[in-house]
N, C-alpha and C. Protein backbone atom coordinates (compact mmCIF):
# COMPACT_ATOMS: atom_id res chain seq x y z
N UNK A 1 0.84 -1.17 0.00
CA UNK A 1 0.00 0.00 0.00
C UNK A 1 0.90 1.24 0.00
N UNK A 2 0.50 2.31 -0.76
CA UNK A 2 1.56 3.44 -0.92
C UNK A 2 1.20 4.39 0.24
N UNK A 3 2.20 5.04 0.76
CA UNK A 3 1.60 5.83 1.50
C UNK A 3 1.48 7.21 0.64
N UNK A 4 0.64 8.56 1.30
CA UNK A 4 0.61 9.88 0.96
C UNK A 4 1.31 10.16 0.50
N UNK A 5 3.20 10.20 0.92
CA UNK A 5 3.79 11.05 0.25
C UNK A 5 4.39 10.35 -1.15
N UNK A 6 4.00 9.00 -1.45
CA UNK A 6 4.38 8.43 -2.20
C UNK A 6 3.55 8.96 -3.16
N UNK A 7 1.96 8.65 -2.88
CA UNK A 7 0.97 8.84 -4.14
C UNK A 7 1.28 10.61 -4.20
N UNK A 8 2.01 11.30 -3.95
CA UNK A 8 2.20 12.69 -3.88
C UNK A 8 3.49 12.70 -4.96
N UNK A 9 4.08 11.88 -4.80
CA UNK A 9 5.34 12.03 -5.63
C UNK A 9 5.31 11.77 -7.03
N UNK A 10 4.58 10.11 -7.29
CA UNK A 10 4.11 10.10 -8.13
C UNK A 10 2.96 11.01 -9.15
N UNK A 11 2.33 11.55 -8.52
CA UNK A 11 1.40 12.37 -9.37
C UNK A 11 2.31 13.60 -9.72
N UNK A 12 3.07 14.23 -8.29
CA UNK A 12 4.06 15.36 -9.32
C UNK A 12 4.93 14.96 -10.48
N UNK A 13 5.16 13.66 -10.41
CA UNK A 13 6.22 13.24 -11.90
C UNK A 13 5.53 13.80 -12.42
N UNK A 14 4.26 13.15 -12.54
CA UNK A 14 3.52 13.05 -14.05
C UNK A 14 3.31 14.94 -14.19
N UNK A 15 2.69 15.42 -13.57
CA UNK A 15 2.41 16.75 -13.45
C UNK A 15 3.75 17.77 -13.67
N UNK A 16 5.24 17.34 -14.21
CA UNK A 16 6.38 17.88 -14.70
C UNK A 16 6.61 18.16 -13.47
N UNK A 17 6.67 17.61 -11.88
CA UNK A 17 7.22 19.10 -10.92
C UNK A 17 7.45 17.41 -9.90
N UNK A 18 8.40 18.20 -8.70
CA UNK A 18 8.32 16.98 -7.63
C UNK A 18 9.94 16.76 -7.55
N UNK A 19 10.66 16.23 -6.79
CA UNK A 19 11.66 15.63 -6.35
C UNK A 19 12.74 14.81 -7.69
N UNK A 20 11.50 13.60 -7.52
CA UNK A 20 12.20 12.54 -8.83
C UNK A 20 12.41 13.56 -10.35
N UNK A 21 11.09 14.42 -10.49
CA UNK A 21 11.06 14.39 -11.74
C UNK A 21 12.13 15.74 -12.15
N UNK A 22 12.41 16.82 -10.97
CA UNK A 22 13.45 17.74 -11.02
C UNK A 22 14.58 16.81 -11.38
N UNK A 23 15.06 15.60 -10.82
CA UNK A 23 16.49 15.26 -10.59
C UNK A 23 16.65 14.53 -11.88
N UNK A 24 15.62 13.86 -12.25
CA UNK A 24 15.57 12.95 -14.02
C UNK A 24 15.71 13.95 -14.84
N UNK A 25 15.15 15.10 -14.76
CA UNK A 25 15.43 16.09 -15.99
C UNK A 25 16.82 17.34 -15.38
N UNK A 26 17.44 17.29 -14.58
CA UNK A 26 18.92 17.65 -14.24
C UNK A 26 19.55 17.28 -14.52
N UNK A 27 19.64 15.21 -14.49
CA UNK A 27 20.55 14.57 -14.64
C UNK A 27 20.71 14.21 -15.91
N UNK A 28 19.67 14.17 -16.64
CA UNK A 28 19.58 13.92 -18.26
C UNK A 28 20.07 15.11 -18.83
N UNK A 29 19.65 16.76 -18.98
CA UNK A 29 20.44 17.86 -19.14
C UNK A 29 22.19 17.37 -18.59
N UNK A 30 22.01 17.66 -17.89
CA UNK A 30 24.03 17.53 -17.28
C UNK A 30 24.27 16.45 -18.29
N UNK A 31 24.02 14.89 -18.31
CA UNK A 31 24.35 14.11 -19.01
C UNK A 31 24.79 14.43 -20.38
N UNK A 32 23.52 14.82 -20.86
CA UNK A 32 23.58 15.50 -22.23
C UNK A 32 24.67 16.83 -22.67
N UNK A 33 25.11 17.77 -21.66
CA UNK A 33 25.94 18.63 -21.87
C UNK A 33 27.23 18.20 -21.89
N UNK A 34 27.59 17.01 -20.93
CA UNK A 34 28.69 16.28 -20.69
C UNK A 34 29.37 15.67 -21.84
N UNK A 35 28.08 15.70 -22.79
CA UNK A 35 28.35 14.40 -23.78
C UNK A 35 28.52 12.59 -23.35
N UNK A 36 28.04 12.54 -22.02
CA UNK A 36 27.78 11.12 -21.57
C UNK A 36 26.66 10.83 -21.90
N UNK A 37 26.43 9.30 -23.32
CA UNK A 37 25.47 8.70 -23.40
C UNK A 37 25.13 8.00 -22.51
N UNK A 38 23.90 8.01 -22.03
CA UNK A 38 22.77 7.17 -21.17
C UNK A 38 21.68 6.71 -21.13
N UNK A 39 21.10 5.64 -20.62
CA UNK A 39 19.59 5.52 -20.83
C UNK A 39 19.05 5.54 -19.34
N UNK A 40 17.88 5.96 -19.30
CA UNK A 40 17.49 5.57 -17.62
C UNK A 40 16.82 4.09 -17.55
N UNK A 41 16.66 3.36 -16.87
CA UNK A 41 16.33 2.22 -16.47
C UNK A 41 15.59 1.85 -15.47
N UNK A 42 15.15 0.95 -15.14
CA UNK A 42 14.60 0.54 -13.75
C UNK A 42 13.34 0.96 -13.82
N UNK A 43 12.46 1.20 -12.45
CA UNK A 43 11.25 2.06 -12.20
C UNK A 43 11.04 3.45 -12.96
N UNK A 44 12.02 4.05 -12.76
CA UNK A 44 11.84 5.30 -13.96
C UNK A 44 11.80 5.16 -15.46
N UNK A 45 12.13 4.44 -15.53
CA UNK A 45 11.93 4.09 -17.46
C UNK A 45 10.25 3.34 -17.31
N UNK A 46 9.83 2.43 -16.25
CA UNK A 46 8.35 1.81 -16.49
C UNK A 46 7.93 3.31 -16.58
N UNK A 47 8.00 4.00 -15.65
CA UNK A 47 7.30 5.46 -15.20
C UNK A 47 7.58 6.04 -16.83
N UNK A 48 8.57 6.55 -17.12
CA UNK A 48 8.46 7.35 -18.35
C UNK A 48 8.34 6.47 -19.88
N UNK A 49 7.66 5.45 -20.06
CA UNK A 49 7.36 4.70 -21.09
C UNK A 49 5.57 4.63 -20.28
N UNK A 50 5.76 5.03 -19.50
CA UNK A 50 3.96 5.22 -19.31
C UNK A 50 2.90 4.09 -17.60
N UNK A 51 4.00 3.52 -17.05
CA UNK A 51 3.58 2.38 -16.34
C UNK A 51 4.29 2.94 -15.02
N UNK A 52 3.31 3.26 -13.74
CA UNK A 52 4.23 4.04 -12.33
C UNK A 52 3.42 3.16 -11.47
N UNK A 53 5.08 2.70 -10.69
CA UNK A 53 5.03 2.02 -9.30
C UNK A 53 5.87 2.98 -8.65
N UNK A 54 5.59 3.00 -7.52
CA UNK A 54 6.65 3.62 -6.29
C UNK A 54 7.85 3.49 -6.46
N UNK A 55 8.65 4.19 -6.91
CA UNK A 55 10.23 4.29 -6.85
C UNK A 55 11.10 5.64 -5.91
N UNK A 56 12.29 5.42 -5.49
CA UNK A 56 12.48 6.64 -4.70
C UNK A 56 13.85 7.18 -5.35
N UNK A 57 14.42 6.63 -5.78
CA UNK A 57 15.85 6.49 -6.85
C UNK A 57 15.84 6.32 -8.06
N UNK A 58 16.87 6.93 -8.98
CA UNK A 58 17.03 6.86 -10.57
C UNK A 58 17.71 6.08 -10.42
N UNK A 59 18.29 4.61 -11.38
CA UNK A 59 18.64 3.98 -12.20
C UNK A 59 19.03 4.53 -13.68
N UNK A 60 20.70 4.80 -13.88
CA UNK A 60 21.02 4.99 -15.16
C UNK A 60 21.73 4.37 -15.41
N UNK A 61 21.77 3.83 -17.09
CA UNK A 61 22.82 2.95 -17.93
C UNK A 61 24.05 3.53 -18.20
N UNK A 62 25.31 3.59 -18.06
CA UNK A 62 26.40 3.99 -19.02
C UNK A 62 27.79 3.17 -19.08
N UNK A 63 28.68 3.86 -20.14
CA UNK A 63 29.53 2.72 -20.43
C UNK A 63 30.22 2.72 -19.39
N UNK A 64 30.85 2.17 -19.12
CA UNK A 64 32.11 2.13 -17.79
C UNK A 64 33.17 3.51 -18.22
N UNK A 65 33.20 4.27 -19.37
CA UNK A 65 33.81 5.17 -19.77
C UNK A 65 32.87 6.45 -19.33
N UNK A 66 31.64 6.36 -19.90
CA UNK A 66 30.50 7.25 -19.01
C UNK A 66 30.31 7.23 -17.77
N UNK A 67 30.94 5.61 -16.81
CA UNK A 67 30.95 6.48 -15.47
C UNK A 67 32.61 7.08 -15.24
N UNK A 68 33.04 6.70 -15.59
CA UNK A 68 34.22 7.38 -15.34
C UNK A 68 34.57 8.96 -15.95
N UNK A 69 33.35 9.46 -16.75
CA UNK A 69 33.63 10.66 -17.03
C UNK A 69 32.16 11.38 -16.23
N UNK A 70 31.39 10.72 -15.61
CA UNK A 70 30.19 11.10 -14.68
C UNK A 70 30.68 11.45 -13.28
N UNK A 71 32.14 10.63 -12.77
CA UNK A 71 32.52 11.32 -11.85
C UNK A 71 33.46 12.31 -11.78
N UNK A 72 34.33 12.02 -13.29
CA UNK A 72 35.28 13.31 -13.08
C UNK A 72 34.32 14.55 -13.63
N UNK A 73 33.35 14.57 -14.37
CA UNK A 73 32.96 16.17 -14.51
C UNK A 73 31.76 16.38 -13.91
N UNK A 74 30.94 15.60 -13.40
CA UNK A 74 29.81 15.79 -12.58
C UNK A 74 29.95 15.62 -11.22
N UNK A 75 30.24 14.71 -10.84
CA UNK A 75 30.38 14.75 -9.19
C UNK A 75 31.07 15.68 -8.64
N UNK A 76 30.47 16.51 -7.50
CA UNK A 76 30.95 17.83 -7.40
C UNK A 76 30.11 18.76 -7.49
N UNK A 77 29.61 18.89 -8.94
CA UNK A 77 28.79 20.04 -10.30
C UNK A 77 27.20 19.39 -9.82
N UNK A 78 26.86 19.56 -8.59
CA UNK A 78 25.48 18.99 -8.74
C UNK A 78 25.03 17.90 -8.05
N UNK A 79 25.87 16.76 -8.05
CA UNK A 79 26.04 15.25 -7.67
C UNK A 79 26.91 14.77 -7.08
N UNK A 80 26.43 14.08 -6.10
CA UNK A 80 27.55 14.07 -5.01
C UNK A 80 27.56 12.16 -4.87
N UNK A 81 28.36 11.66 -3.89
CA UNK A 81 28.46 10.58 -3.51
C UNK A 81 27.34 10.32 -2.49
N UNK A 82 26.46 9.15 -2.67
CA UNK A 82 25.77 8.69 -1.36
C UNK A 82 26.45 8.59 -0.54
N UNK A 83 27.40 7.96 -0.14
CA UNK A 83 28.11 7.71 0.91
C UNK A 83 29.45 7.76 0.79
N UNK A 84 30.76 8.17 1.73
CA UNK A 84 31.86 8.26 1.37
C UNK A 84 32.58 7.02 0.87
N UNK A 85 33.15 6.70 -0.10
CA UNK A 85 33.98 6.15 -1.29
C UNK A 85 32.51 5.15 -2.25
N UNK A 86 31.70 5.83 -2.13
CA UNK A 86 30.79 5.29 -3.21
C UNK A 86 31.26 5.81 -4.93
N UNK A 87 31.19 4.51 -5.09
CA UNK A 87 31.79 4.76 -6.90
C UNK A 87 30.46 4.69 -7.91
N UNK A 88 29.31 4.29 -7.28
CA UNK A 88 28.28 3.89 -8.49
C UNK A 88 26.95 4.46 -7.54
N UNK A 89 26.89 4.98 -6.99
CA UNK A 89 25.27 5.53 -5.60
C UNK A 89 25.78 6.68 -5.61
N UNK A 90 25.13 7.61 -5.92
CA UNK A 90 25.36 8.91 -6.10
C UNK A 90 23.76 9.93 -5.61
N UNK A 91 23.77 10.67 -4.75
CA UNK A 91 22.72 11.91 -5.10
C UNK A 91 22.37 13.25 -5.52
N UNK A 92 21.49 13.42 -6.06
CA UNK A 92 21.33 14.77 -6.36
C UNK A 92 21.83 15.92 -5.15
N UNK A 93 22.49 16.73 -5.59
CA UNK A 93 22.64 17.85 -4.63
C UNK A 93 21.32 18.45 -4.10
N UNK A 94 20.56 18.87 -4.70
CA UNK A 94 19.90 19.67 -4.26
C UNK A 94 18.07 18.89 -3.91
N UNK A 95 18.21 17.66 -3.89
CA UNK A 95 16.92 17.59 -4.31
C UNK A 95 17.22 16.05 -2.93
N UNK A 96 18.56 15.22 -2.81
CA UNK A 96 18.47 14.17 -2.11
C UNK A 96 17.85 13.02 -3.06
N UNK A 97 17.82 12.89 -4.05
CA UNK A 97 17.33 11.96 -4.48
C UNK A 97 18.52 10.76 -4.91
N UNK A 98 18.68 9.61 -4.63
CA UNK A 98 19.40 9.13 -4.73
C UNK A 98 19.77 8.82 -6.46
N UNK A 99 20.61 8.45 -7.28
CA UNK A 99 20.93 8.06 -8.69
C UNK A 99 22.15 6.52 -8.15
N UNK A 100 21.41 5.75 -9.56
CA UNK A 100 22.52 4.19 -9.03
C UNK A 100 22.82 4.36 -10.51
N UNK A 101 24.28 4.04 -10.85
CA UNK A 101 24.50 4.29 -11.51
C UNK A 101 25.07 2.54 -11.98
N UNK A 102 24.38 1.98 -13.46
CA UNK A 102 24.81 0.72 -14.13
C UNK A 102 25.76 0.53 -15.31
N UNK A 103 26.78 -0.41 -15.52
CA UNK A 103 27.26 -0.11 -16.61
C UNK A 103 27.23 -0.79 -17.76
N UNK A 104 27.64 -0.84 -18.74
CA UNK A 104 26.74 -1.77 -19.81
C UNK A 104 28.09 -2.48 -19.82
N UNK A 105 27.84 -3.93 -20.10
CA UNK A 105 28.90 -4.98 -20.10
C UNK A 105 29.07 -5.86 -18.84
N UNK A 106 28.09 -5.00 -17.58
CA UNK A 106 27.81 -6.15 -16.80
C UNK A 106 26.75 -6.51 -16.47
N UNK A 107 26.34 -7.28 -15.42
CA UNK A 107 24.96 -8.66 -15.70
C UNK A 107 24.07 -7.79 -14.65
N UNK A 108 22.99 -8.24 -15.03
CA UNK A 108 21.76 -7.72 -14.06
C UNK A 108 21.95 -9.13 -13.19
N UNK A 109 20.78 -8.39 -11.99
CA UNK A 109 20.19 -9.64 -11.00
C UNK A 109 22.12 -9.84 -10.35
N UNK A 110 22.00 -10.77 -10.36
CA UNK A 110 23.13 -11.33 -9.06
C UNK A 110 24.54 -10.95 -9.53
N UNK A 111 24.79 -10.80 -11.07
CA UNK A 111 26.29 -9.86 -11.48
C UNK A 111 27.06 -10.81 -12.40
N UNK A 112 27.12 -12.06 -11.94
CA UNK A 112 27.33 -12.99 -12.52
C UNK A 112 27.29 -12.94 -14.57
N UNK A 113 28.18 -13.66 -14.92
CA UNK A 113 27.91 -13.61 -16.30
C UNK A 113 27.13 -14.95 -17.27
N UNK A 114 25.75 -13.93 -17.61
CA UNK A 114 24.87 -14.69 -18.32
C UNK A 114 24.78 -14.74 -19.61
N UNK A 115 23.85 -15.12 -20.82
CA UNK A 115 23.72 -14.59 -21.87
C UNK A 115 23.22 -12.77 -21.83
N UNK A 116 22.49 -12.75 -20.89
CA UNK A 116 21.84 -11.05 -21.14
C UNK A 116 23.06 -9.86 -20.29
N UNK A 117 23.23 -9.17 -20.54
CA UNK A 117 24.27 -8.60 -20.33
C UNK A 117 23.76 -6.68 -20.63
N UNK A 118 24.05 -6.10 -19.24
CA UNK A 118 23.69 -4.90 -19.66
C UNK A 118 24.31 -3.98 -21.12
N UNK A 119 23.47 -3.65 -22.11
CA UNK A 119 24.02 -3.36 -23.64
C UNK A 119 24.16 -1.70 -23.38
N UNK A 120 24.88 -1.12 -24.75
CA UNK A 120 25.42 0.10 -24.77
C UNK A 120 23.84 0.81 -24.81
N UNK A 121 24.26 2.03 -23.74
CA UNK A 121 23.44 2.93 -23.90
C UNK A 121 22.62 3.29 -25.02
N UNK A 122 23.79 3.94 -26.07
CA UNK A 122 23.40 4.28 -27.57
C UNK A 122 22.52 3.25 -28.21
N UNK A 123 22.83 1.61 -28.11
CA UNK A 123 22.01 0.68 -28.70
C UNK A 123 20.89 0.61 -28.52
N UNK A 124 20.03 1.10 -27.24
CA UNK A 124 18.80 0.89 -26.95
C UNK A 124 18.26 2.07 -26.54
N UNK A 125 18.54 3.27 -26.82
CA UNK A 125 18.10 4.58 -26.19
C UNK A 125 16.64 4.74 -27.44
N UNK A 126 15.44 5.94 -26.55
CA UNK A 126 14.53 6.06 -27.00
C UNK A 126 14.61 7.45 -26.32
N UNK A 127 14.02 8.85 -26.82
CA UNK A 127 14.19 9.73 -26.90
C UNK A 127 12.39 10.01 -26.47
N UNK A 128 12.77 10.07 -25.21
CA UNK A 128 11.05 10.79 -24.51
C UNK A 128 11.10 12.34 -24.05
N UNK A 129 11.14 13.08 -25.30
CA UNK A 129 11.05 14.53 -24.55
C UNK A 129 12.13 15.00 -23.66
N UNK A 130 13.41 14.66 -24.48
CA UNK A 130 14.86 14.72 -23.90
C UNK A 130 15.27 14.08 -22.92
N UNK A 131 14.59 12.96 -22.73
CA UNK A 131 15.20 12.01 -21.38
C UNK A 131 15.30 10.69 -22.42
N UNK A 132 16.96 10.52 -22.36
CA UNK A 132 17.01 8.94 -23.20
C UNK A 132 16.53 7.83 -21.84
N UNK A 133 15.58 6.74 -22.61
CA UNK A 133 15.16 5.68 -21.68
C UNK A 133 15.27 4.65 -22.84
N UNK A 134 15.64 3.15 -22.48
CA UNK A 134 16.04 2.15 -22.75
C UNK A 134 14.66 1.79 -23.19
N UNK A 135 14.42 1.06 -24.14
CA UNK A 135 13.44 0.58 -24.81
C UNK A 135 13.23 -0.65 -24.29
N UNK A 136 11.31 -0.40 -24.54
CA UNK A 136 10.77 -1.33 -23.38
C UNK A 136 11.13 -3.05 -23.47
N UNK A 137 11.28 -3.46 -24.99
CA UNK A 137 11.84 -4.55 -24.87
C UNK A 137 13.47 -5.02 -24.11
N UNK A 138 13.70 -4.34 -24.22
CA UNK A 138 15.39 -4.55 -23.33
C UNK A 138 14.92 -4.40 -22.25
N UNK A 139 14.22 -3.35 -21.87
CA UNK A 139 14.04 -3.77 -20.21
C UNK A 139 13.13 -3.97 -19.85
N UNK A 140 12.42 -5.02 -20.67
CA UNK A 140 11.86 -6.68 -20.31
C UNK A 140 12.65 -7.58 -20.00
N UNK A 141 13.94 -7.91 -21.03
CA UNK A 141 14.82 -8.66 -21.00
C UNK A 141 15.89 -8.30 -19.79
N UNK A 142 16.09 -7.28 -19.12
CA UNK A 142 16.86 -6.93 -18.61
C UNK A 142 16.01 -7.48 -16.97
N UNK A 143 15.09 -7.03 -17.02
CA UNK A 143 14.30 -7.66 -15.63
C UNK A 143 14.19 -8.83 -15.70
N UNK A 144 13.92 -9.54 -16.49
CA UNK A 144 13.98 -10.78 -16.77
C UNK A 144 15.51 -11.55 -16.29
N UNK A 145 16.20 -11.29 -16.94
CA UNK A 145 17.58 -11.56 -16.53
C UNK A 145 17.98 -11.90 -15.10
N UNK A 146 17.47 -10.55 -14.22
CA UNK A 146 17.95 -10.38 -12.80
C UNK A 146 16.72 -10.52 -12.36
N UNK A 147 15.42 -10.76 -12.54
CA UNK A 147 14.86 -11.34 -11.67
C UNK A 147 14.81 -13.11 -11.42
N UNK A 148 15.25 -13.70 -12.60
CA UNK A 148 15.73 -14.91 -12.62
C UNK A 148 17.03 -15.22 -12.03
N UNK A 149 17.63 -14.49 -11.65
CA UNK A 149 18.97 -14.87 -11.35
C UNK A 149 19.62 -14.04 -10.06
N UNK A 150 18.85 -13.69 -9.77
CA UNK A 150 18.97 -12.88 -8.59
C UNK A 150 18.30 -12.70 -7.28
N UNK A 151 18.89 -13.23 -6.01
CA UNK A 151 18.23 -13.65 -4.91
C UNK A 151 17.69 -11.96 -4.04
N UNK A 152 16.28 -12.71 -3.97
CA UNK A 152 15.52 -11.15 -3.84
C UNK A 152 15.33 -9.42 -4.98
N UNK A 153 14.95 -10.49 -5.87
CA UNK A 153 14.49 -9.64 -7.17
C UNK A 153 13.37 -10.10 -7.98
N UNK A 154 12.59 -10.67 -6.80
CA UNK A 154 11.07 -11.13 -7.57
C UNK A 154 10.56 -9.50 -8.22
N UNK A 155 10.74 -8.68 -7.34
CA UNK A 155 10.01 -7.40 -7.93
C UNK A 155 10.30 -7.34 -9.58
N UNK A 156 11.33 -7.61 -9.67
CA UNK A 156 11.69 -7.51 -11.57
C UNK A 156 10.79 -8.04 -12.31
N UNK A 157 10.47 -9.44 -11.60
CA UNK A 157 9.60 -10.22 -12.76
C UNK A 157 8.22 -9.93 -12.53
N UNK A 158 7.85 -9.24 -11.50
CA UNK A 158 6.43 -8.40 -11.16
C UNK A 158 5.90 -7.80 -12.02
N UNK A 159 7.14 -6.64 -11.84
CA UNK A 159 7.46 -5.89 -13.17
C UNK A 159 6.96 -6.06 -14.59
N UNK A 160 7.62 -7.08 -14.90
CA UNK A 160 7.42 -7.38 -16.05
C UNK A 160 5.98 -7.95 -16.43
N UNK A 161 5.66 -8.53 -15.47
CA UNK A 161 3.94 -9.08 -15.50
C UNK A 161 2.87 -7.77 -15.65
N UNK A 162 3.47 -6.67 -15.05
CA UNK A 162 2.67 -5.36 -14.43
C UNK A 162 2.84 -4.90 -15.88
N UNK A 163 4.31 -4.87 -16.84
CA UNK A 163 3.76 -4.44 -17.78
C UNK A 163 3.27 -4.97 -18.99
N UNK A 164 3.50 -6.40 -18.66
CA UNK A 164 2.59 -7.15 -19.34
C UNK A 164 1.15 -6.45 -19.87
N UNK A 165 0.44 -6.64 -18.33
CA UNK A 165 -0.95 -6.34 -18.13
C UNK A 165 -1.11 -5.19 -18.91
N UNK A 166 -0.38 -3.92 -18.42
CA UNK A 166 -0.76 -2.59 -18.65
C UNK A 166 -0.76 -2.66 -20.01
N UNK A 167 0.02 -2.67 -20.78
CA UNK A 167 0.36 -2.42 -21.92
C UNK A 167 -0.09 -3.70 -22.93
N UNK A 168 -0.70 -4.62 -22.48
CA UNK A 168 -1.73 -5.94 -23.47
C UNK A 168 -0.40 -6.28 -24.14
N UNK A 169 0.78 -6.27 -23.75
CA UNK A 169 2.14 -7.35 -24.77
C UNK A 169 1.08 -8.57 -25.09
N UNK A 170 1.60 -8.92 -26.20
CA UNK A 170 1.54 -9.86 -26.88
C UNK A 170 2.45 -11.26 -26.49
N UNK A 171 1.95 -12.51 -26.64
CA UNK A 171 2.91 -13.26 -26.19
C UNK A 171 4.14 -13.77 -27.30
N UNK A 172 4.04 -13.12 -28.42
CA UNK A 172 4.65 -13.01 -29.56
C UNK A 172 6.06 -11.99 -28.94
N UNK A 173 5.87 -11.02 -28.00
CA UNK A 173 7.03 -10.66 -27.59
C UNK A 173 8.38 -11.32 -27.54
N UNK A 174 7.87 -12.50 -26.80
CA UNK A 174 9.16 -13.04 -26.33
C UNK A 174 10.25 -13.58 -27.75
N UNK A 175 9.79 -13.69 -28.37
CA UNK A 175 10.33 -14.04 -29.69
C UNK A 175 11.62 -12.99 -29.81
N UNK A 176 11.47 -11.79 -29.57
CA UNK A 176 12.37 -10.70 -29.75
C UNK A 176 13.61 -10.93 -28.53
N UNK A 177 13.25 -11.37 -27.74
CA UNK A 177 14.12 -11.61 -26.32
C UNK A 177 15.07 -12.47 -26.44
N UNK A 178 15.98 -12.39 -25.48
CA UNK A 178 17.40 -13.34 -25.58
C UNK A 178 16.48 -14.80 -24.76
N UNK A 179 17.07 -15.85 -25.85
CA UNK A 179 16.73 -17.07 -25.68
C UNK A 179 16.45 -17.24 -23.89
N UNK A 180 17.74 -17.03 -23.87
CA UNK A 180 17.93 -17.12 -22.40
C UNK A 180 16.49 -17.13 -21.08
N UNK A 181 15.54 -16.13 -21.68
CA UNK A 181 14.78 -15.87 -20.77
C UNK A 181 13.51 -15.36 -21.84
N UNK A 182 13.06 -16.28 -22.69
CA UNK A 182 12.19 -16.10 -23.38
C UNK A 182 10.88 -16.99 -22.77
N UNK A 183 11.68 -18.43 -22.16
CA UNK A 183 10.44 -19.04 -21.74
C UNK A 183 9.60 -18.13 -20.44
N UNK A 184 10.70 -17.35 -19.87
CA UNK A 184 10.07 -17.07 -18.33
C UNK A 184 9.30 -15.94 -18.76
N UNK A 185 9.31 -15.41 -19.87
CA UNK A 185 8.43 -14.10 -20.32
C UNK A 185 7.09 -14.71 -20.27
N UNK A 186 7.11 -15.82 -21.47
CA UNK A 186 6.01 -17.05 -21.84
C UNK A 186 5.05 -17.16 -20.55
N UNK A 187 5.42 -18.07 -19.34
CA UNK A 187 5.20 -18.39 -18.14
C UNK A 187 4.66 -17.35 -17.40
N UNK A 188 5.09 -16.06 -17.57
CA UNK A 188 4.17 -14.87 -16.92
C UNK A 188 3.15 -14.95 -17.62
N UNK A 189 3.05 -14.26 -19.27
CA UNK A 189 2.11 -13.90 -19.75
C UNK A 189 1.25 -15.26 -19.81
N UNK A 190 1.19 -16.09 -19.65
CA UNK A 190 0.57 -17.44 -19.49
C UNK A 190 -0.13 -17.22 -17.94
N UNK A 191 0.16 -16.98 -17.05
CA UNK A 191 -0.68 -16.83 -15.63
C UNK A 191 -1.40 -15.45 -15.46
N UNK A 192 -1.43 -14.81 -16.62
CA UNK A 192 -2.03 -13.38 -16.94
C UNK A 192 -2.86 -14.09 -17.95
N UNK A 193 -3.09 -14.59 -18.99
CA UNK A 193 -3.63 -14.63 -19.96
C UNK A 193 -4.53 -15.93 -20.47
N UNK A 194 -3.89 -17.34 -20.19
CA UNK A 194 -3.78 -18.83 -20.85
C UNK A 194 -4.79 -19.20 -19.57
């Protein structure tokens, strides 16, 4: 059950104003001036592809070269470390909102190396009104990945059921998905649908 200030937060996303939605459109500007490609991911990409659950943190994609140029010219300029010697948890200066920062080339869910593998920013970016977000099939596959393989990440494959529902996918989806985790797409939309 959400509480007040949650269903408060969420409605300011949508309404352009609020906490999350100041720090997603700061961090995408800065990004963008930096010249660091990114996509956002996680709860904020369901949220800005159209599908909102409670989230309190951004999730962004970049190369391991994009974080390494996210801390030398941003951290500091805006963005600070969550905690002292944090290399990848970062927050907004001014707003407290936390940012986790992912890099493409390593594994969702438990880290380990699978077939699905976080991909380059640039490869999967989708352009929502100047915020690049990862396209919804990759992060199907990407929840998929780490909610299969990752101890205490049922929420991923929730996820994916939630946007199952919302959005009427087709079970023809999975066809597009890495083998790897095509049946477990199947198996949701099957306890939604079959």
């Amino acid at each position: 059950m959400l509480n007040l200030t949650q269903w408060q937060e969420i409605d300011a996303f949508f309404m352009a104003e609020g906490k999350i939605f100041q720090t997603l459109t700061r961090l995408a500007q800065s990004l963008d001036r930096a010249g660091i490609s990114y996509v956002i991911v996680g709860g904020m990409a369901m949220a800005v592809h159209g599908f909102v659950r409670p989230t309190e943190d951004i999730d962004i994609l970049l190369t391991p070269e994009g974080l390494a140029a996210f801390q030398q010219q941003l951290v500091g300029r805006g963005f600070v470390a969550a905690f002292p010697g944090a290399t990848r948890k970062f927050r907004d200066a001014q707003t407290g909102v936390e940012i986790e920062i992912l890099t493409s080339g390593s594994f969702p869910g438990d880290g380990k190396p699978k077939p699905v593998a976080f991909p380059d920013p640039v490869a999967v970016a989708v352009d929502y009104n100047g915020i690049k977000v990862i396209d919804l099939t990759r992060l199907i596959e990407l929840k998929l990945a780490s909610g299969i393989s990752g101890r205490g990440r049922l929420r991923d494959l929730a996820d994916v059921q939630d946007l199952i529902r919302a959005f009427t996918l087709p079970v023809e989806l999975a066809e597009s998905l890495d083998a790897s985790v095509r049946e477990h797409y199947v198996e949701l939309w099957d306890d939604l649908y079959a």
